[in-house]
PDB file of N, CA and C in Angstrom:
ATOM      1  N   UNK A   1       4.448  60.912  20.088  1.00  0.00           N
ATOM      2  CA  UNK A   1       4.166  61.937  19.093  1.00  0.00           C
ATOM      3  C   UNK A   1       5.390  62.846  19.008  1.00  0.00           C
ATOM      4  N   UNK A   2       5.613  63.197  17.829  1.00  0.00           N
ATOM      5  CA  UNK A   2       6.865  64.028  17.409  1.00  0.00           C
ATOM      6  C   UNK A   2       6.439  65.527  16.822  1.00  0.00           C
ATOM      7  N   UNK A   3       7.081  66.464  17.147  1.00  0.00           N
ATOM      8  CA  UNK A   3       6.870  67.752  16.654  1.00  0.00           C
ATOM      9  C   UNK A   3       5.560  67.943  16.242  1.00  0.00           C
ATOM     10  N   UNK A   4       4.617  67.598  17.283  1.00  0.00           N
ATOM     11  CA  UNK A   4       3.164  68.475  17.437  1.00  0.00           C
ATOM     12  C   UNK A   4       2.825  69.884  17.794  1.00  0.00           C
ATOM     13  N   UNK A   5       2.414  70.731  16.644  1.00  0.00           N
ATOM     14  CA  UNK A   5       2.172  72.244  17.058  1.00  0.00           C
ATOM     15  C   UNK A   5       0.915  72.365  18.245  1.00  0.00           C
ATOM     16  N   UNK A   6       1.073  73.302  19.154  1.00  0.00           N
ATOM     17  CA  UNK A   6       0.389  73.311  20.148  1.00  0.00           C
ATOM     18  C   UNK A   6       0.638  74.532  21.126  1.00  0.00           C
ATOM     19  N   UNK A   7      -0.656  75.157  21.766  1.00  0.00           N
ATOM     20  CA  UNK A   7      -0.675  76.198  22.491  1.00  0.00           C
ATOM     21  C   UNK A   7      -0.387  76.122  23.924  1.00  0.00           C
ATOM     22  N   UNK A   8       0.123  77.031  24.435  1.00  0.00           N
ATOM     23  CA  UNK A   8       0.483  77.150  25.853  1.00  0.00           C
ATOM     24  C   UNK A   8      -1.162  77.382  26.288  1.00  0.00           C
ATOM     25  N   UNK A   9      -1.750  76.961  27.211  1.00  0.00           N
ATOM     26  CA  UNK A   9      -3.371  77.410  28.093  1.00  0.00           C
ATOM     27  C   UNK A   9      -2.766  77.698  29.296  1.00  0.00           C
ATOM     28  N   UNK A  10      -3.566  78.605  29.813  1.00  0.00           N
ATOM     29  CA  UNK A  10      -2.902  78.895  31.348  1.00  0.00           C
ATOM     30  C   UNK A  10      -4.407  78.674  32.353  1.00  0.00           C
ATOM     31  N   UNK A  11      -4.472  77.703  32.981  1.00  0.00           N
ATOM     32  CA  UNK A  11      -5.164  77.584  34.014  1.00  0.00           C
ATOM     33  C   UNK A  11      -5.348  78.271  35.290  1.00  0.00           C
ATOM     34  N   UNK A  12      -6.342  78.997  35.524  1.00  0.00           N
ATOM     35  CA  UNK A  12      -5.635  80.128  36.784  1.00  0.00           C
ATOM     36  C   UNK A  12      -6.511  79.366  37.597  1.00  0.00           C
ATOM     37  N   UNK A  13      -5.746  78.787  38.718  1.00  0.00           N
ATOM     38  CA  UNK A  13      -6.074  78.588  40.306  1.00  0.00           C
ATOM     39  C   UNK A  13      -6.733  79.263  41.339  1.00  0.00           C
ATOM     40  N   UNK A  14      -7.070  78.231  41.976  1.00  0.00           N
ATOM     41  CA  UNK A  14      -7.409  78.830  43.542  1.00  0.00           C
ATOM     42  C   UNK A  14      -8.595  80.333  43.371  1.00  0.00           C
ATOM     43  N   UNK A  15      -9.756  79.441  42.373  1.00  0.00           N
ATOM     44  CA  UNK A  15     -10.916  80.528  42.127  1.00  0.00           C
ATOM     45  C   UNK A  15     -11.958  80.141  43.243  1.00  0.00           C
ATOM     46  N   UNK A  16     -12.884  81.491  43.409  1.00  0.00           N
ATOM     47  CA  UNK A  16     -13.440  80.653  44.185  1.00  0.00           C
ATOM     48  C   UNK A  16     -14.659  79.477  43.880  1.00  0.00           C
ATOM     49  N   UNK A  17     -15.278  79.279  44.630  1.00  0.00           N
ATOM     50  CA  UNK A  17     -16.287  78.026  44.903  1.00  0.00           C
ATOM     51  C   UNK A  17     -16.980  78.171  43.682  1.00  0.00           C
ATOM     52  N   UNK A  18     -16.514  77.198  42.378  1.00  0.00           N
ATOM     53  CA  UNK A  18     -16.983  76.621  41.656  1.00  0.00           C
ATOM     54  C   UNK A  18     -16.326  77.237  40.057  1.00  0.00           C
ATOM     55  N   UNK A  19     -14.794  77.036  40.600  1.00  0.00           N
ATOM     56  CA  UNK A  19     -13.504  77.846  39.687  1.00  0.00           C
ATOM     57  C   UNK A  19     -12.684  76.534  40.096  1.00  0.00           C
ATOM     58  N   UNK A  20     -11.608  76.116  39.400  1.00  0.00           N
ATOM     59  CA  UNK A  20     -10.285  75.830  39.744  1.00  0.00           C
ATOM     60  C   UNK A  20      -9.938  75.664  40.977  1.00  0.00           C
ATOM     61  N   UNK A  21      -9.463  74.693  41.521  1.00  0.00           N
ATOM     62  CA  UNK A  21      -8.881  74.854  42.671  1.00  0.00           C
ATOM     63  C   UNK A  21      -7.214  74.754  42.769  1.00  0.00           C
ATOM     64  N   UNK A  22      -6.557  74.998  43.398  1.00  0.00           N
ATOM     65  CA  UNK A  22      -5.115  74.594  43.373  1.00  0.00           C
ATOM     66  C   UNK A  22      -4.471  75.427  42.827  1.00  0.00           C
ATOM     67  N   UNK A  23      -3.127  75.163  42.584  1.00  0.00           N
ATOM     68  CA  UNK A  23      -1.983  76.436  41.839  1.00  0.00           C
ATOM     69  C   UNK A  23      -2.594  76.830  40.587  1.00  0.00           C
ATOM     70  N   UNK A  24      -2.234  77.655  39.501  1.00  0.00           N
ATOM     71  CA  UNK A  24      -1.961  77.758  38.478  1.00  0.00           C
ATOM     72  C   UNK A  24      -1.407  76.877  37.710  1.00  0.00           C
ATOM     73  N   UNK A  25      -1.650  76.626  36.136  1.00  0.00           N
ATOM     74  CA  UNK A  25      -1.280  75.344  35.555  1.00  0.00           C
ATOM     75  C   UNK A  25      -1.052  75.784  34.021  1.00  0.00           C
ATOM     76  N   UNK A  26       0.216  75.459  33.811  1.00  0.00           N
ATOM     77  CA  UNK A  26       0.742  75.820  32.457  1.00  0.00           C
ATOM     78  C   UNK A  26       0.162  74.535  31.352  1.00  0.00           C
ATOM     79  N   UNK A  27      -0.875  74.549  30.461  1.00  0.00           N
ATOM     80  CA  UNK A  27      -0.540  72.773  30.228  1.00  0.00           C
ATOM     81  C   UNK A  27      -1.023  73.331  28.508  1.00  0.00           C
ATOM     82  N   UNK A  28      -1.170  72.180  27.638  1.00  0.00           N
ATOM     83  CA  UNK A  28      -1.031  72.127  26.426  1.00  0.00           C
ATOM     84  C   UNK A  28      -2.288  71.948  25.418  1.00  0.00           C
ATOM     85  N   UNK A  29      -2.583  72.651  24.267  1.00  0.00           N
ATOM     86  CA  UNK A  29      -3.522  72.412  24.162  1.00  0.00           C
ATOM     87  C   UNK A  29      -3.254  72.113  22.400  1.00  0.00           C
ATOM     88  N   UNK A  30      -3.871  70.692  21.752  1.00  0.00           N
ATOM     89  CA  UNK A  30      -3.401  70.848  20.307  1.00  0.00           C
ATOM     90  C   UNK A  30      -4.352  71.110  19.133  1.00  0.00           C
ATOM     91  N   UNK A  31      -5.499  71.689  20.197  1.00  0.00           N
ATOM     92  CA  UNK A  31      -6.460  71.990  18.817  1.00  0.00           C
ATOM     93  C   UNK A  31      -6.913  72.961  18.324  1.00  0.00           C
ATOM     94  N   UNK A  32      -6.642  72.921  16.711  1.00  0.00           N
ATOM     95  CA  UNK A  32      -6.438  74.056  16.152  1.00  0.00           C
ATOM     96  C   UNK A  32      -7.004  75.071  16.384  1.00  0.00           C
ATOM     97  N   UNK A  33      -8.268  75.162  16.621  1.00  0.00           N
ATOM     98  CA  UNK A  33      -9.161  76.512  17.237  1.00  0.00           C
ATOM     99  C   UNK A  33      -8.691  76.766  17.876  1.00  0.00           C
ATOM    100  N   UNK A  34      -7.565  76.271  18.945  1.00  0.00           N
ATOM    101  CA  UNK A  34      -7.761  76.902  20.142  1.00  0.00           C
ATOM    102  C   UNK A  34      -6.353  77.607  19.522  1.00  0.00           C
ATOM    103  N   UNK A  35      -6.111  78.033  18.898  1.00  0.00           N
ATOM    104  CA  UNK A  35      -4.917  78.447  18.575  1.00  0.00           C
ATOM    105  C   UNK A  35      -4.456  79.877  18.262  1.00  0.00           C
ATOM    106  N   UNK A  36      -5.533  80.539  18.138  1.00  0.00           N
ATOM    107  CA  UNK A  36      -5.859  82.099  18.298  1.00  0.00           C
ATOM    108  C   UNK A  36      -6.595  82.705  19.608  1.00  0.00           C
ATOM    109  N   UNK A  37      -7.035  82.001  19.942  1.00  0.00           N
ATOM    110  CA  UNK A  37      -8.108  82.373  20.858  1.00  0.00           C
ATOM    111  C   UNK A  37      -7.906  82.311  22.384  1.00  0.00           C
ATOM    112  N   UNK A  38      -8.781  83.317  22.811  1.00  0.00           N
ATOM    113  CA  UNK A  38      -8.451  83.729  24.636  1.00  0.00           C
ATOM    114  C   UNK A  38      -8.773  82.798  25.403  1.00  0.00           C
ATOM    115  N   UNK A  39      -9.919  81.882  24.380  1.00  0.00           N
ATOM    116  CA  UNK A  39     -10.097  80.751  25.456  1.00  0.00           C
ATOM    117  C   UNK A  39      -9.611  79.304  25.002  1.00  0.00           C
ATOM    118  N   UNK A  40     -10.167  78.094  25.335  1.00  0.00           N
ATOM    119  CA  UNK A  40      -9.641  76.764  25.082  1.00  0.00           C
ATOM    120  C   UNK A  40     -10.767  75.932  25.194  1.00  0.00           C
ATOM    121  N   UNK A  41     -10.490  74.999  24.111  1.00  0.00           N
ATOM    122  CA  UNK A  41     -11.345  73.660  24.165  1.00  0.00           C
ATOM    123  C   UNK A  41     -11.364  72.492  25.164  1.00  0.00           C
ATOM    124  N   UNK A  42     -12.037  72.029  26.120  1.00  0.00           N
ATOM    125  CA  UNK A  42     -12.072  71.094  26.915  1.00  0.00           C
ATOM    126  C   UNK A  42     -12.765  69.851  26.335  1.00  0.00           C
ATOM    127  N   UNK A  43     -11.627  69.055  26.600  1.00  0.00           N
ATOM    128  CA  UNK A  43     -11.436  67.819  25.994  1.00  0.00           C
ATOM    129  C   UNK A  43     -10.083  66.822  25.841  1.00  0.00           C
ATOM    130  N   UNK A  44      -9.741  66.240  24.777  1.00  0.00           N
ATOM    131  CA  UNK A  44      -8.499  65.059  24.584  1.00  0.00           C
ATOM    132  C   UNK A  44      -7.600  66.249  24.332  1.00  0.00           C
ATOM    133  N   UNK A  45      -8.168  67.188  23.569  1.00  0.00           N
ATOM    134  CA  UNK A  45      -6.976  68.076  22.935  1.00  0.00           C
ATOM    135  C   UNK A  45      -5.703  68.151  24.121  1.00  0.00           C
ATOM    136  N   UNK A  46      -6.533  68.259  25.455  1.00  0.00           N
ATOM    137  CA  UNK A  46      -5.638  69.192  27.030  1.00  0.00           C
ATOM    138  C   UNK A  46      -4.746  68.536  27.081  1.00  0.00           C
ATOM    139  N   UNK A  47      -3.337  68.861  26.858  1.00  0.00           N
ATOM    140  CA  UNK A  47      -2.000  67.858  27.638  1.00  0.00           C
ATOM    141  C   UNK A  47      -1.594  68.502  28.894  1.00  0.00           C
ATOM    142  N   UNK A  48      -1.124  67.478  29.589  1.00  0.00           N
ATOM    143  CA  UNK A  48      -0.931  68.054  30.930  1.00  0.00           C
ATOM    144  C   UNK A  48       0.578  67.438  31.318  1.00  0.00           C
ATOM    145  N   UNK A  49       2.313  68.399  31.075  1.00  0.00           N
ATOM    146  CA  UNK A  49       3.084  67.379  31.205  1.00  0.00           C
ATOM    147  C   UNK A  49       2.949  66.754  33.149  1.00  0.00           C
ATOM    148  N   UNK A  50       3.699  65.730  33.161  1.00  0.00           N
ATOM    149  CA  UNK A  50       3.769  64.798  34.147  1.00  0.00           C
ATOM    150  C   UNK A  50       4.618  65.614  35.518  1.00  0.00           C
ATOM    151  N   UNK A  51       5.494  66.297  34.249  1.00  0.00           N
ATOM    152  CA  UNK A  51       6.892  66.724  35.359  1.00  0.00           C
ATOM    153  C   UNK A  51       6.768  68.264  36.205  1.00  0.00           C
ATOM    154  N   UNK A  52       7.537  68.915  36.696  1.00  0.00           N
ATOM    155  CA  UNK A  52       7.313  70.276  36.868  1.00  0.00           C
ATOM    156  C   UNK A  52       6.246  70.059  37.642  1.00  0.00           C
ATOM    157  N   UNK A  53       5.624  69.827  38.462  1.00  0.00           N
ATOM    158  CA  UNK A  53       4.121  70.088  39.591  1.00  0.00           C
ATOM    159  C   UNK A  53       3.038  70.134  38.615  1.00  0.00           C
ATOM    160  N   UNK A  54       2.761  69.357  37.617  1.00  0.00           N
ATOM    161  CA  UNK A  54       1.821  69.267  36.470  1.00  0.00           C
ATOM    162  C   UNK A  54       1.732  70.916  35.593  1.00  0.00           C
ATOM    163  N   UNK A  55       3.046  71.314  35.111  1.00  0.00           N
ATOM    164  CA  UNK A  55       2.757  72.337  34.569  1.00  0.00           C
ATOM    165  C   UNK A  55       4.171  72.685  33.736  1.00  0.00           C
ATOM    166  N   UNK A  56       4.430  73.008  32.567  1.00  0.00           N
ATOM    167  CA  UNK A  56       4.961  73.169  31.665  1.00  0.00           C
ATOM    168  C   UNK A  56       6.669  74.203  32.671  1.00  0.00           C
ATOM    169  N   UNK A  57       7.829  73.908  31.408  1.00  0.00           N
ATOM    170  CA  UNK A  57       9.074  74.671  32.369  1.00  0.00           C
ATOM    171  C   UNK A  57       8.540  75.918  31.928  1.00  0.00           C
ATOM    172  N   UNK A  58       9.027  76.977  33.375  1.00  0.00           N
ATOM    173  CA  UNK A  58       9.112  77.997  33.100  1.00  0.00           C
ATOM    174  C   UNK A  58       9.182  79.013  32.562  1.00  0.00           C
ATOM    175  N   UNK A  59      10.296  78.566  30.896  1.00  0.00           N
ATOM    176  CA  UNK A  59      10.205  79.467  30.288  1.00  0.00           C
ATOM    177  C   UNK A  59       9.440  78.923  29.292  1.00  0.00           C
ATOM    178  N   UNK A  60       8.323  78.607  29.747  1.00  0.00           N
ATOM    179  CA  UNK A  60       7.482  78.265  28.534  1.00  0.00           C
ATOM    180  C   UNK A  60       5.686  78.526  29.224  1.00  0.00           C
ATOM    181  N   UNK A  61       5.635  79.338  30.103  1.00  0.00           N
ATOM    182  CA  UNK A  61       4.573  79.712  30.842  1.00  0.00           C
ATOM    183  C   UNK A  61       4.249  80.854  30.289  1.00  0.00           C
ATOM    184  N   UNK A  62       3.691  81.025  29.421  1.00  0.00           N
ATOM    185  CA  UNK A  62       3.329  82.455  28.844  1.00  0.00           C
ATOM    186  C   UNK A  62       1.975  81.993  27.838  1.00  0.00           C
ATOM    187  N   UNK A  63       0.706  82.054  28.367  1.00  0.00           N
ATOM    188  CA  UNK A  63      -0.514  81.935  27.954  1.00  0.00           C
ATOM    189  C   UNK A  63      -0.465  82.231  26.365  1.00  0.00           C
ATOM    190  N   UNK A  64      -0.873  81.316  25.422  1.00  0.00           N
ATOM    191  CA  UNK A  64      -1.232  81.433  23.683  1.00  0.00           C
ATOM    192  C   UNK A  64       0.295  81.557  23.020  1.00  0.00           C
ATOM    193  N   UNK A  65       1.255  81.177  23.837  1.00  0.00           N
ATOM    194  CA  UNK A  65       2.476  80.959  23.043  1.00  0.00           C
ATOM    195  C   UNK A  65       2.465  79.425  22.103  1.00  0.00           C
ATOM    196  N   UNK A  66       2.655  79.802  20.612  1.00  0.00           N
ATOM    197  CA  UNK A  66       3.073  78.758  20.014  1.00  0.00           C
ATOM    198  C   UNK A  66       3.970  77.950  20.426  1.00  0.00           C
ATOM    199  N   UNK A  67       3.902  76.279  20.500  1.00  0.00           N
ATOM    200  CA  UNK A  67       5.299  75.385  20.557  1.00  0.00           C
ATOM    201  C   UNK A  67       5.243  74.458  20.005  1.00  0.00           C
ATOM    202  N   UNK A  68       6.307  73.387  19.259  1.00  0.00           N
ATOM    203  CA  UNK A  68       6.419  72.562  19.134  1.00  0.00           C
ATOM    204  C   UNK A  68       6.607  71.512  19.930  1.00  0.00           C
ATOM    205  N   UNK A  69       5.830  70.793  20.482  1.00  0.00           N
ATOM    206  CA  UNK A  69       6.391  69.379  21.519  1.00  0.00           C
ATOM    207  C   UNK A  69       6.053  67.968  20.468  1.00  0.00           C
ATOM    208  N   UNK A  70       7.114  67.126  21.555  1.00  0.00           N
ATOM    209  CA  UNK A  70       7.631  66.157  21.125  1.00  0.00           C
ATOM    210  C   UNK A  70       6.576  65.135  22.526  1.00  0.00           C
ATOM    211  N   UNK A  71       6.139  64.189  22.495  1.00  0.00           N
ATOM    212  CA  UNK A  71       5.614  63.656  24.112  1.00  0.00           C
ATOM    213  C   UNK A  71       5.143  62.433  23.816  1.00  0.00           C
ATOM    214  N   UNK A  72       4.908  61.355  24.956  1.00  0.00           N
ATOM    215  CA  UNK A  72       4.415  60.087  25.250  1.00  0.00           C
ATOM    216  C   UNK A  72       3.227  60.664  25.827  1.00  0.00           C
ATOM    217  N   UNK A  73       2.042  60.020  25.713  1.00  0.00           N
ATOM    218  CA  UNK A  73       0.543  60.440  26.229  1.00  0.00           C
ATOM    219  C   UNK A  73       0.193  59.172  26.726  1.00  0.00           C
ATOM    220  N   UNK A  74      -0.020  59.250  28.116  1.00  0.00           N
ATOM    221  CA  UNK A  74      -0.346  58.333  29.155  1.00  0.00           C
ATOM    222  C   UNK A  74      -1.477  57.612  28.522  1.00  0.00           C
ATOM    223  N   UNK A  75      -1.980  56.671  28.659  1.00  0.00           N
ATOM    224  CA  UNK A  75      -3.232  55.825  28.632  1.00  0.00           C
ATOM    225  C   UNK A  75      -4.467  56.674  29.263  1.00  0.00           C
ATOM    226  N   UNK A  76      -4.085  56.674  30.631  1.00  0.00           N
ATOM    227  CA  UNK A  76      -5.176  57.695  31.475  1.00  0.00           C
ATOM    228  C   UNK A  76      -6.134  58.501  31.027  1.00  0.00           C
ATOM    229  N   UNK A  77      -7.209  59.015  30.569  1.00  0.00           N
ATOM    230  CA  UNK A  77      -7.778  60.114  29.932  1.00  0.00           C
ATOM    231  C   UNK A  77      -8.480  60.812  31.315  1.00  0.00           C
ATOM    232  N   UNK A  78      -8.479  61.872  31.398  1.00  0.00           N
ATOM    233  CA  UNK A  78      -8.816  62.666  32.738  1.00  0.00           C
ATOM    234  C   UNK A  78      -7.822  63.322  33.975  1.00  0.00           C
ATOM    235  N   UNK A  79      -6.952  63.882  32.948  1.00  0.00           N
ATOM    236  CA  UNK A  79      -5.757  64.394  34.019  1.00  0.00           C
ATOM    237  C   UNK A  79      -6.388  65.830  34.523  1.00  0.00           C
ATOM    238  N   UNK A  80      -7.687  66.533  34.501  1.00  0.00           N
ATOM    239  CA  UNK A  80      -8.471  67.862  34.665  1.00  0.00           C
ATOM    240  C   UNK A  80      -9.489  67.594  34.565  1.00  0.00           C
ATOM    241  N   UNK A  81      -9.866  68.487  35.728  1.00  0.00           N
ATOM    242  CA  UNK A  81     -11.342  68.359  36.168  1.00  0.00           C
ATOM    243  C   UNK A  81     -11.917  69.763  36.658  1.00  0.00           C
ATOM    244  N   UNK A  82     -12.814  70.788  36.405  1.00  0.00           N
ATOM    245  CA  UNK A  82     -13.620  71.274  36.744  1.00  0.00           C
ATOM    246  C   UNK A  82     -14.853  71.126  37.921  1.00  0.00           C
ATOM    247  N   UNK A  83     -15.114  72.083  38.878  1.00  0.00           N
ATOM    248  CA  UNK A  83     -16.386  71.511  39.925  1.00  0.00           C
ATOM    249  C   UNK A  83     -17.514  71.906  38.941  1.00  0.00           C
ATOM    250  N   UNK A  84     -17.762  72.846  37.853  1.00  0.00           N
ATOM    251  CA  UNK A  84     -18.780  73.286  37.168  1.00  0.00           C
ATOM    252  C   UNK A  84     -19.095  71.941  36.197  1.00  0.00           C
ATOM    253  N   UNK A  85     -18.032  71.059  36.288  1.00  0.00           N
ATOM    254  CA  UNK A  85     -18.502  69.909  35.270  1.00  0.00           C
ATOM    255  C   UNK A  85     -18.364  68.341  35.788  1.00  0.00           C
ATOM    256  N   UNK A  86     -18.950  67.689  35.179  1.00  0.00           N
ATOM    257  CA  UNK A  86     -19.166  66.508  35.949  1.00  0.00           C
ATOM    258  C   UNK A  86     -18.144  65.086  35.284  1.00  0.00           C
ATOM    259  N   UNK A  87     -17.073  65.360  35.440  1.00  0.00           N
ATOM    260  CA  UNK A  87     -16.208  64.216  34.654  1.00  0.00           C
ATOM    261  C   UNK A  87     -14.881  64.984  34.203  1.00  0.00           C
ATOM    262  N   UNK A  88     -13.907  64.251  33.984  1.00  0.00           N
ATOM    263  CA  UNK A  88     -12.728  64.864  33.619  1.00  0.00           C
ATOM    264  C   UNK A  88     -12.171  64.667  32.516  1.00  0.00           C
ATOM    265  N   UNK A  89     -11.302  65.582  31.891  1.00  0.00           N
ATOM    266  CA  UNK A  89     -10.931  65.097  30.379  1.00  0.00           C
ATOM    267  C   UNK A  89      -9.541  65.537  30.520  1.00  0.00           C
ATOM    268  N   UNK A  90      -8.890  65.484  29.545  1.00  0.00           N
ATOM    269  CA  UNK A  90      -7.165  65.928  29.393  1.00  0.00           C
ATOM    270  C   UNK A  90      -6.415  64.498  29.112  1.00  0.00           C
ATOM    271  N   UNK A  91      -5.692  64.790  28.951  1.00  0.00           N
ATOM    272  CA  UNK A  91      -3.968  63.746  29.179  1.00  0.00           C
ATOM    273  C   UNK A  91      -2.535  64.019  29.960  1.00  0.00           C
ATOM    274  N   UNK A  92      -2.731  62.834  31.100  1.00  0.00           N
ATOM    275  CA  UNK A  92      -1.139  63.373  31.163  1.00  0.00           C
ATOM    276  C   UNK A  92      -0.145  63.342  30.222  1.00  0.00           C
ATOM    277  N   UNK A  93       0.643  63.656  29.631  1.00  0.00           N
ATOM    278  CA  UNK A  93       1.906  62.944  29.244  1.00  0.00           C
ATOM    279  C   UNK A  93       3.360  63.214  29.615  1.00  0.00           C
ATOM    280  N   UNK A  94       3.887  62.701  29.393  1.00  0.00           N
ATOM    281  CA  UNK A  94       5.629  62.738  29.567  1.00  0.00           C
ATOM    282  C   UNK A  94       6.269  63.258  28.411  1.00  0.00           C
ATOM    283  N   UNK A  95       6.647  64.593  28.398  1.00  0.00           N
ATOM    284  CA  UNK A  95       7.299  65.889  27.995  1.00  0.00           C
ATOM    285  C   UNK A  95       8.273  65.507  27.253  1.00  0.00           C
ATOM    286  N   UNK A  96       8.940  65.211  26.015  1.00  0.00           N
ATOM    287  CA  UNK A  96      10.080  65.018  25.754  1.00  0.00           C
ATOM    288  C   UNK A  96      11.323  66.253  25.126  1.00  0.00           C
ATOM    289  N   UNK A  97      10.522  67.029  24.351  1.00  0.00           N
ATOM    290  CA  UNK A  97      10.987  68.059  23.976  1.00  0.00           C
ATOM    291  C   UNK A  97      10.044  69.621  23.445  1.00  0.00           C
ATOM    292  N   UNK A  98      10.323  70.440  24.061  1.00  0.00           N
ATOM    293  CA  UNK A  98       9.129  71.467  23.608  1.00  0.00           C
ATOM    294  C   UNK A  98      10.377  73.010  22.908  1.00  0.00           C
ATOM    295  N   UNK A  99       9.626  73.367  22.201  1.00  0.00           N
ATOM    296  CA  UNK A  99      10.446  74.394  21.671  1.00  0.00           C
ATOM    297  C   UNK A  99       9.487  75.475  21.075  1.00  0.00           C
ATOM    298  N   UNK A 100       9.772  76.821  21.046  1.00  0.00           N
ATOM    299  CA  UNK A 100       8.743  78.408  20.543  1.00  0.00           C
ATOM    300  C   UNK A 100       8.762  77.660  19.201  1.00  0.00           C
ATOM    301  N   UNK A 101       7.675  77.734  18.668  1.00  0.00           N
ATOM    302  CA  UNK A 101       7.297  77.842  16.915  1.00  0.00           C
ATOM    303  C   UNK A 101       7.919  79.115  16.427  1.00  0.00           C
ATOM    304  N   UNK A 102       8.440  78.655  15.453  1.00  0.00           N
ATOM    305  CA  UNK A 102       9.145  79.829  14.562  1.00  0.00           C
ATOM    306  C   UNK A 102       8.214  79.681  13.511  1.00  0.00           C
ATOM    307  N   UNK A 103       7.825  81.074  12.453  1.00  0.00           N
ATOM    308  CA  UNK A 103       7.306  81.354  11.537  1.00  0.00           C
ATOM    309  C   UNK A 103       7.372  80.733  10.709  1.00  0.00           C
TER     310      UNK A 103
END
């Protein structure tokens, strides 16, 4: 996929018993609702890149930031999982180019 608009989601970690477990997680989200909003859709929309400790570069960690990415999407479906839910959804993929949306 080439120049797909898409939101930064920020996953916050290490909640307790029956939250997130693990670090914090920068990952991608391409559906349109979720594109204003404080929260996010769980589902295919979730990209999760491969590289970076499963979480977007640095300067691109800033929760509801617009971007353009460029990416290969693994076969896999279930790169995220919740303990409040019973099954996993997302995609990994392999990152090729991400850039801020300009107006």
């Amino acid at each position: 996929m080439k120049n797909v608009e898409a939101v930064v989601v920020h996953r916050i970690g290490n909640q307790p018993p029956g939250g997130n477990q693990g670090p914090d997680q920068y990952i991608l989200s391409i559906e349109p609702k979720d594109f204003d909003g404080a929260s996010y859709s769980i589902g295919e929309n979730l990209l999760v890149p491969c590289q970076d400790s499963l979480s977007l570069p640095i300067d691109f960690r800033t929760p509801g930031l617009r971007v353009m990415v460029s990416y290969k999407r693994k076969e896999c479906y279930g790169a995220l999982s919740s303990p409040d839910m019973h099954g996993a959804y997302g995609y990994y993929i392999d990152l090729n180019a991400i850039r801020v949306k300009t107006p």
